[in-house]
C-alpha atoms as a PDB file:
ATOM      1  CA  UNK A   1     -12.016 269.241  36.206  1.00  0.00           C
ATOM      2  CA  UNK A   2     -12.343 272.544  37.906  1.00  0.00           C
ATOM      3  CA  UNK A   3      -9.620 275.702  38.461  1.00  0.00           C
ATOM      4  CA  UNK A   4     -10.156 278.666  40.862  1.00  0.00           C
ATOM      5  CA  UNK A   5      -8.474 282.286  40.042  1.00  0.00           C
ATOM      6  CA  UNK A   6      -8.334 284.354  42.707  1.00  0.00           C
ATOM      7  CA  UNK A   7      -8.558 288.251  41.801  1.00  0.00           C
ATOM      8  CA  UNK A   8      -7.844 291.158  44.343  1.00  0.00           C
ATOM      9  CA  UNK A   9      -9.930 293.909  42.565  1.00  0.00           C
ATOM     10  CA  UNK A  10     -12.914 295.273  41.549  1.00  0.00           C
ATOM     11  CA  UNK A  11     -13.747 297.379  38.389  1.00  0.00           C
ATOM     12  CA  UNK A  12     -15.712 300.608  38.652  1.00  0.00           C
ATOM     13  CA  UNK A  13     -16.758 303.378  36.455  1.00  0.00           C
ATOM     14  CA  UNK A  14     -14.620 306.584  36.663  1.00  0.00           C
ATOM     15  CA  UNK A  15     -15.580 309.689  34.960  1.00  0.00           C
ATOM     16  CA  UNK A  16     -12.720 311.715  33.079  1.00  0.00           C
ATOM     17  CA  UNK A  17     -14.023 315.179  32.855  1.00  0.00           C
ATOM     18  CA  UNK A  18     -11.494 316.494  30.580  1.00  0.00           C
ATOM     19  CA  UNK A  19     -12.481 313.397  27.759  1.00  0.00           C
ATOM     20  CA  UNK A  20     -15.729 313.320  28.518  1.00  0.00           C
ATOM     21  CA  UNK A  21     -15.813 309.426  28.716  1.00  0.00           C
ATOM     22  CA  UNK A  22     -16.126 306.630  31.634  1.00  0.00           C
ATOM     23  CA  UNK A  23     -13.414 304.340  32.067  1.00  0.00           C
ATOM     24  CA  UNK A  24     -13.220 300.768  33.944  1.00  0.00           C
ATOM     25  CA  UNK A  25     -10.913 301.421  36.614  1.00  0.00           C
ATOM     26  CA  UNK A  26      -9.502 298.606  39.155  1.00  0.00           C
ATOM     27  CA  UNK A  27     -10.282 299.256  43.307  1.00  0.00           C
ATOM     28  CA  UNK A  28      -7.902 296.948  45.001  1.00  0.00           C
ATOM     29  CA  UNK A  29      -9.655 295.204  48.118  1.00  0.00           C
ATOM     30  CA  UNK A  30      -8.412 294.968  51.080  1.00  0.00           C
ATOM     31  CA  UNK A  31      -5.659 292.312  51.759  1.00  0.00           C
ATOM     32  CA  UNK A  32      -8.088 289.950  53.654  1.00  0.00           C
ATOM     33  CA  UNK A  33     -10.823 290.269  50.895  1.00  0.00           C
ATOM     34  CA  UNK A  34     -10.572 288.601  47.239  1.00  0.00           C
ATOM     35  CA  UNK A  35     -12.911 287.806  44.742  1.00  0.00           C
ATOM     36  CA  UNK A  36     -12.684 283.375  43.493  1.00  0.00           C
ATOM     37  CA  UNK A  37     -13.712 282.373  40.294  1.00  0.00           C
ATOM     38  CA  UNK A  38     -14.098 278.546  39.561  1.00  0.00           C
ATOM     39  CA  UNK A  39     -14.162 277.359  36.184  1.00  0.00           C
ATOM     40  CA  UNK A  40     -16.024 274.072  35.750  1.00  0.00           C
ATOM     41  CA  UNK A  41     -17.239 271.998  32.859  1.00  0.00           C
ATOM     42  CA  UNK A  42     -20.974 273.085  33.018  1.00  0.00           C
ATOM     43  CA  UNK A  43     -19.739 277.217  33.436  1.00  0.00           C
ATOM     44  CA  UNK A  44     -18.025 279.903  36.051  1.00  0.00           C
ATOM     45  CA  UNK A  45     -18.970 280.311  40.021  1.00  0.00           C
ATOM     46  CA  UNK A  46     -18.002 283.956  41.569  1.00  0.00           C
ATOM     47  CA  UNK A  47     -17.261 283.314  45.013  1.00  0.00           C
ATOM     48  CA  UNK A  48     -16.401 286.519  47.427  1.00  0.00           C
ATOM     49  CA  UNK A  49     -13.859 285.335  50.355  1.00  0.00           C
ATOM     50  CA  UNK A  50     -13.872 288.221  53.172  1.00  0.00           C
ATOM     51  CA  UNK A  51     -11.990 287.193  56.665  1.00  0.00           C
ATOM     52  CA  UNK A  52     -14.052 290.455  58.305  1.00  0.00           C
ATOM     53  CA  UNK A  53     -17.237 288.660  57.108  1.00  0.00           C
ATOM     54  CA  UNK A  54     -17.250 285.920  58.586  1.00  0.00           C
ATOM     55  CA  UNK A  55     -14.598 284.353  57.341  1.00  0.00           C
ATOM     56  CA  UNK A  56     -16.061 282.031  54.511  1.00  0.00           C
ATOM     57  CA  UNK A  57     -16.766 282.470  50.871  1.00  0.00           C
ATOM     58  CA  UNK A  58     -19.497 283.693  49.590  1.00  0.00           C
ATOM     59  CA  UNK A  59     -21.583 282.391  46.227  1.00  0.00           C
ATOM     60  CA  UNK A  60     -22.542 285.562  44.108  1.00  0.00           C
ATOM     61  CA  UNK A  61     -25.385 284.767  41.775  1.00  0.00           C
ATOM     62  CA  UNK A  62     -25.867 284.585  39.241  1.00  0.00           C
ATOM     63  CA  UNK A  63     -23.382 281.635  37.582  1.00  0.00           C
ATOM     64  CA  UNK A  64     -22.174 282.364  34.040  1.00  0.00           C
ATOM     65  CA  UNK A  65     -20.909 280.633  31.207  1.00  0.00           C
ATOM     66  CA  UNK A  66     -17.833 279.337  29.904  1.00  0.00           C
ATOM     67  CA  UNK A  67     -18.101 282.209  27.009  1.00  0.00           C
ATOM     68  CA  UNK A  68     -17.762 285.352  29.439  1.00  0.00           C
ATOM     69  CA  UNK A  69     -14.332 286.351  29.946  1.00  0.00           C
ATOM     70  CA  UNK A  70     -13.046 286.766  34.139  1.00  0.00           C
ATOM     71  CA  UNK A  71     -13.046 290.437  33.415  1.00  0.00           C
ATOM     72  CA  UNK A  72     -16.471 290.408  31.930  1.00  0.00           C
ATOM     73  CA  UNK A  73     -17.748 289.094  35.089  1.00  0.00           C
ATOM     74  CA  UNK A  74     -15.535 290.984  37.663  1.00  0.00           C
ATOM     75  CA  UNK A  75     -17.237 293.957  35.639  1.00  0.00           C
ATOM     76  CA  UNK A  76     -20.659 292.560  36.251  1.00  0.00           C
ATOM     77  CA  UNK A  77     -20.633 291.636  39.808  1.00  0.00           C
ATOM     78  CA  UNK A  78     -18.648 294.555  40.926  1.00  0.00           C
ATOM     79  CA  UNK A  79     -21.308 296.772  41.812  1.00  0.00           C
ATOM     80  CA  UNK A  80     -23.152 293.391  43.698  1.00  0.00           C
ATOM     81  CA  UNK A  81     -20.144 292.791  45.957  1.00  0.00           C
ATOM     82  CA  UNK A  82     -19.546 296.957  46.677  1.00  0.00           C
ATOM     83  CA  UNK A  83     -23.311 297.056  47.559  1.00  0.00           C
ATOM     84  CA  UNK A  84     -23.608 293.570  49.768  1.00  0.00           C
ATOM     85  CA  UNK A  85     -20.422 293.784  51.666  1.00  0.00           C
ATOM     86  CA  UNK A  86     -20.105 297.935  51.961  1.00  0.00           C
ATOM     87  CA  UNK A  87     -17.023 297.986  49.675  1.00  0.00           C
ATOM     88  CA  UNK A  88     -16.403 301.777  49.040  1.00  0.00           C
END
């Protein structure tokens, strides 16, 4: 049995200057952009769904397993997606 969440963000580090400290902060994407995360038996697929690009969804590697949260891996494959598809 498999279910797919669909997320409309990603999660970057913003510097407070006042604090001193880096927070995770959430960049919306663009309404014809989200970010697909299928949960399976065997562990999670992040799949990147852009109409400009395409118009297909994308398989971000690595997989990971069924112990990592969805924001633990919108965290890590953030910076991928920003840096493959020119996400500011």
């Amino acid at each position: 049995m498999s279910e797919k969440f669909k997320y409309n963000y990603l999660l970057v580090r913003e510097y407070q200057h006042n604090q001193r400290v880096y927070y995770w902060v959430q960049r919306p994407l663009a309404d014809y952009q989200h970010i697909e995360i299928q949960h399976t038996e065997t562990g999670k697929y992040v799949y990147f769904y852009s109409r400009l690009h395409v118009n297909k969804l994308t398989l971000i590697n690595p997989s990971f397993s069924n112990d990592f949260t969805d924001h633990e891996i919108i965290k890590d494959v953030s910076g991928k997606i920003a840096y493959r598809f020119g996400i500011d």
